[in-house]
Protein backbone atom coordinates (compact mmCIF):
# COMPACT_ATOMS: atom_id res chain seq x y z
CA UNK A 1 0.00 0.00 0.00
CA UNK A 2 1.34 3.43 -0.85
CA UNK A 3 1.90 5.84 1.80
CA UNK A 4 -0.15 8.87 2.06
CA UNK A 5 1.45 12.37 1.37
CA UNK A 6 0.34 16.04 2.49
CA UNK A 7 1.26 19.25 1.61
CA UNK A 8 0.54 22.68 1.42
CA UNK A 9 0.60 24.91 -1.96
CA UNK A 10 -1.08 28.00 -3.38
CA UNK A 11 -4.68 27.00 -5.30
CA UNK A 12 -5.01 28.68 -8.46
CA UNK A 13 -8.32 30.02 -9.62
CA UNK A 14 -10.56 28.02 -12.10
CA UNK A 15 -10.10 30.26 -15.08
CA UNK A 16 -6.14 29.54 -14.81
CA UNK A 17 -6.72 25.84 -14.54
CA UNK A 18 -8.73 26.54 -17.42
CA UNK A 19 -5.91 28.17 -19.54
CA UNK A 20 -3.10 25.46 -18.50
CA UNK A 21 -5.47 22.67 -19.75
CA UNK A 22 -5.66 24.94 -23.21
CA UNK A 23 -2.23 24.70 -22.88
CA UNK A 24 -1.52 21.01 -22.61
CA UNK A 25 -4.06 20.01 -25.09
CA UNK A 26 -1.52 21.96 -27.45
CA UNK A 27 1.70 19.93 -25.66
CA UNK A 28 0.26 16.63 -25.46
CA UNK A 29 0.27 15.53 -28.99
CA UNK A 30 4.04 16.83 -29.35
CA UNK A 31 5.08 15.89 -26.38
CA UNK A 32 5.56 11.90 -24.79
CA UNK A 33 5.60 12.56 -20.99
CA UNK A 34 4.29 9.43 -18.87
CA UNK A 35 1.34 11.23 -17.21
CA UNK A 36 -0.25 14.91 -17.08
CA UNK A 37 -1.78 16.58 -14.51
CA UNK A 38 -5.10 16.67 -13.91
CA UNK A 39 -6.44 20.22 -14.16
CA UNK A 40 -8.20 20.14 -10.63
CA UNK A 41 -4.60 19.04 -9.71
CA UNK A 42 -2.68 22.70 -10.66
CA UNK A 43 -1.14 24.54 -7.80
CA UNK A 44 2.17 25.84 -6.55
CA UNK A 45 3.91 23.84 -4.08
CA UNK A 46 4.98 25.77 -0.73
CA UNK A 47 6.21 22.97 1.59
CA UNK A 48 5.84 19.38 0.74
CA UNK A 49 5.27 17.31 3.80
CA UNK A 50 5.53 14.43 2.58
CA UNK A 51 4.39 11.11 4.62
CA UNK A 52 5.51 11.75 7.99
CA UNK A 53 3.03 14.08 9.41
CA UNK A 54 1.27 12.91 12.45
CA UNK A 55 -2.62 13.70 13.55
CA UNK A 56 -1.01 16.11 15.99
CA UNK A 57 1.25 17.97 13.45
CA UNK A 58 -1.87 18.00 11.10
CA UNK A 59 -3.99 19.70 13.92
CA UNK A 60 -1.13 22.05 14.14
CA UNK A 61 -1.10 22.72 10.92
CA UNK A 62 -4.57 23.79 10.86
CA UNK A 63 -4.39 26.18 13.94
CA UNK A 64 -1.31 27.87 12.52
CA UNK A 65 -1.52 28.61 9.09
CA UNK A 66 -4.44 31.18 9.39
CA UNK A 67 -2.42 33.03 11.54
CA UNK A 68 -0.07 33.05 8.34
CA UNK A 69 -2.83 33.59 5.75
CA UNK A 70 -4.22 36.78 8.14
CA UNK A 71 -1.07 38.80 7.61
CA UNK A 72 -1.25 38.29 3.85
CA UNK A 73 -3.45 39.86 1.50
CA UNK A 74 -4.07 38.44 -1.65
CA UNK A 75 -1.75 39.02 -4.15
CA UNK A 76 -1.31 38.88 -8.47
CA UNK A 77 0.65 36.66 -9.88
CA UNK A 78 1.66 36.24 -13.32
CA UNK A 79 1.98 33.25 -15.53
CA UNK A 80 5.41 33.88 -17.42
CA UNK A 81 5.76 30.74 -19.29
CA UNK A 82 6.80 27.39 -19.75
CA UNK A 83 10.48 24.87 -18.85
CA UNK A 84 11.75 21.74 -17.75
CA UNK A 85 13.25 20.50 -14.33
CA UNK A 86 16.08 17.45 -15.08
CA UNK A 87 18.59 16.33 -17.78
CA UNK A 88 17.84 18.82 -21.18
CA UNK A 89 17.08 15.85 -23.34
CA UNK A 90 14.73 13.79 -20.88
CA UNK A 91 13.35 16.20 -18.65
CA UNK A 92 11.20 14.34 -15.23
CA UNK A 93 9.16 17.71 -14.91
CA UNK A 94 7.29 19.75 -17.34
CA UNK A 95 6.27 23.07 -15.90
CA UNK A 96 4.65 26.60 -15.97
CA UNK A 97 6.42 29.72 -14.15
CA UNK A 98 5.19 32.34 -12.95
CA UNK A 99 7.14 35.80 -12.53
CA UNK A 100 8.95 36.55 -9.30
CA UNK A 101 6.94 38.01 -6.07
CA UNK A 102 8.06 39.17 -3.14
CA UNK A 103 4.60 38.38 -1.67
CA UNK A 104 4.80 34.86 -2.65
CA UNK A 105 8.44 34.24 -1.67
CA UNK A 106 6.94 35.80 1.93
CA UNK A 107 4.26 33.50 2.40
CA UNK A 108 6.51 30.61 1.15
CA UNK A 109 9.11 31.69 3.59
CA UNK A 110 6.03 31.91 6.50
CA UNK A 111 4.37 28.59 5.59
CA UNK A 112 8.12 26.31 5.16
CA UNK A 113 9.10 27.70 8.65
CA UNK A 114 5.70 27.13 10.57
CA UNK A 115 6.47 23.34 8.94
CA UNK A 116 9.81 23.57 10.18
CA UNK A 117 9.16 24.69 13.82
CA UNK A 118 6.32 21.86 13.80
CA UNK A 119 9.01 19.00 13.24
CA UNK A 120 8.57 18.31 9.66
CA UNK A 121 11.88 17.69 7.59
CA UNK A 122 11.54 20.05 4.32
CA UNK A 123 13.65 20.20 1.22
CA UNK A 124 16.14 22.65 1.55
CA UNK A 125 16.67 23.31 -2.34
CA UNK A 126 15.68 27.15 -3.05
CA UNK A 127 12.35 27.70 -3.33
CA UNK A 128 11.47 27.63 -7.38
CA UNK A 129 7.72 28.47 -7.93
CA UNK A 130 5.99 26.57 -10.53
CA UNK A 131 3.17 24.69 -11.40
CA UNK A 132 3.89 20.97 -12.41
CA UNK A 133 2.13 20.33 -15.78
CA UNK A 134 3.65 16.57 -17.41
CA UNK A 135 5.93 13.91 -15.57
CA UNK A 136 8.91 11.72 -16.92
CA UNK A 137 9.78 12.04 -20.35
CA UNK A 138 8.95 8.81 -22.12
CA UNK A 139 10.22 9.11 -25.33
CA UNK A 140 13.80 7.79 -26.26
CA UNK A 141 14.36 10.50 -28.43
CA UNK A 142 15.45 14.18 -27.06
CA UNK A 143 13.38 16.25 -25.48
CA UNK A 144 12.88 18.97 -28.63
CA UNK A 145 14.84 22.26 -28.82
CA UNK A 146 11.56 24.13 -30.23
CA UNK A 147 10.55 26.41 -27.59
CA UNK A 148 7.83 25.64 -25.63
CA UNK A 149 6.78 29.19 -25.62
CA UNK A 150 6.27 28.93 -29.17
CA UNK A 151 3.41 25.98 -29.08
CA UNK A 152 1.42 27.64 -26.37
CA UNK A 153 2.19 31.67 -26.94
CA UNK A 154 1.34 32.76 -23.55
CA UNK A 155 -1.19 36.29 -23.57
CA UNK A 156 -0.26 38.64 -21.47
CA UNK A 157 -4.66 39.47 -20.91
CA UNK A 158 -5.49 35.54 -20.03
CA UNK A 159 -2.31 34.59 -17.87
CA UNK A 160 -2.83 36.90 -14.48
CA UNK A 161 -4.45 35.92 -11.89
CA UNK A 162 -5.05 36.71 -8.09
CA UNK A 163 -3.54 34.82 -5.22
CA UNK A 164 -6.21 34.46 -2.78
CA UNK A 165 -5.93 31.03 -0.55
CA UNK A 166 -3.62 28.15 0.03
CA UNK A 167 -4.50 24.99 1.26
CA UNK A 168 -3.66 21.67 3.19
CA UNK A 169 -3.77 19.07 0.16
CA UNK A 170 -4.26 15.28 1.18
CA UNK A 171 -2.41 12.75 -1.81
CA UNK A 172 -4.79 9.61 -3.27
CA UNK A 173 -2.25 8.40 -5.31
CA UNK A 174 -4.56 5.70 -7.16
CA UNK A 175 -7.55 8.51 -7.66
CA UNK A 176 -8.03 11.16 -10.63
CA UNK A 177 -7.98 14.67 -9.35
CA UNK A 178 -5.48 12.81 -6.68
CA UNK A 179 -5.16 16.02 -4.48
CA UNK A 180 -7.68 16.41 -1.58
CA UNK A 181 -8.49 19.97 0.03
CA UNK A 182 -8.19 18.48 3.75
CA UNK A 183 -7.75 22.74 4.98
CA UNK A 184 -8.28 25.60 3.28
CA UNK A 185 -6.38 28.96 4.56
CA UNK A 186 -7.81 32.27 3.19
CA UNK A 187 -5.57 35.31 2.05
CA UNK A 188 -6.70 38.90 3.90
């Protein structure tokens, strides 16, 4: 049986679900990856917990990320395109960026050290926002040089949207959305 996984991350609104599913219908075909995200399954990773949180650090979790979510108000982010996390010419992540924010890089920085202080061992890599989109490349040819820009040409108009709640996600590995809201923490 596989272990259960939580974490917290940044929800995106529907209509930006909406627009990353436009954009892997026109990746899909081109592009072998082994599976795709579901669209209810979009979001921006802020600490990964991974299997090891207890009921009690769960609880905790609960009572202490409003506290978080009070000092912040909503904020805009800003789709900015499209890259790859791994080797060039088999990437293990396609992804969508978004530009840099000071407010999300806070509320990151709040919500990874609440984890921290709780007990929870988090990855120390530099926080990288993004938004998973494909996993593992499948193909045994190279990942293409075209850009990825170029399939999808982001819009300035359609790719903003507001920041306005994160949440306590729940994994269901065998299930399709896989991600369950178990808390959700709303922006000021």
């Amino acid at each position: 049986m596989q272990q259960t996984h939580y974490f917290l991350a940044l929800a995106l609104p529907a209509e930006t679900k909406e627009l990353l599913y436009q954009w892997r219908e026109m990746l899909q075909p081109r592009l072998p990856f082994k599976s795709w995200v579901h669209p209810e399954d979009l979001h921006i990773t802020l600490a990964f917990l991974g299997g090891q949180a207890s009921f009690s650090q769960l609880t905790e979790i609960k009572k202490r990320m409003p506290e978080i979510a009070k000092k912040q108000a909503s904020f805009p982010l800003q789709l900015n395109g499209l890259g790859t996390f791994g080797r060039s010419d088999s990437p293990r992540i396609l992804w969508a960026g978004v530009n840099e924010s000071n407010s999300l890089m806070t509320l990151q920085q709040e919500v990874y050290q609440a984890c921290v202080n709780l007990g929870f061992s988090l990855d120390k890599r530099p926080f990288s926002p993004h938004i998973t989109i494909a996993r593992k490349w499948l193909s045994e040819d190279s990942f293409p040089s075209v850009s990825l820009n170029e399939i999808v040409k982001p819009r300035e108009d359609k790719s903003v949207f507001k920041a306005e709640h994160f949440v306590l996600y729940q994994t269901h590995l065998q299930r399709s959305p896989k991600y369950q809201p178990l808390s959700i923490f709303s922006l000021s």
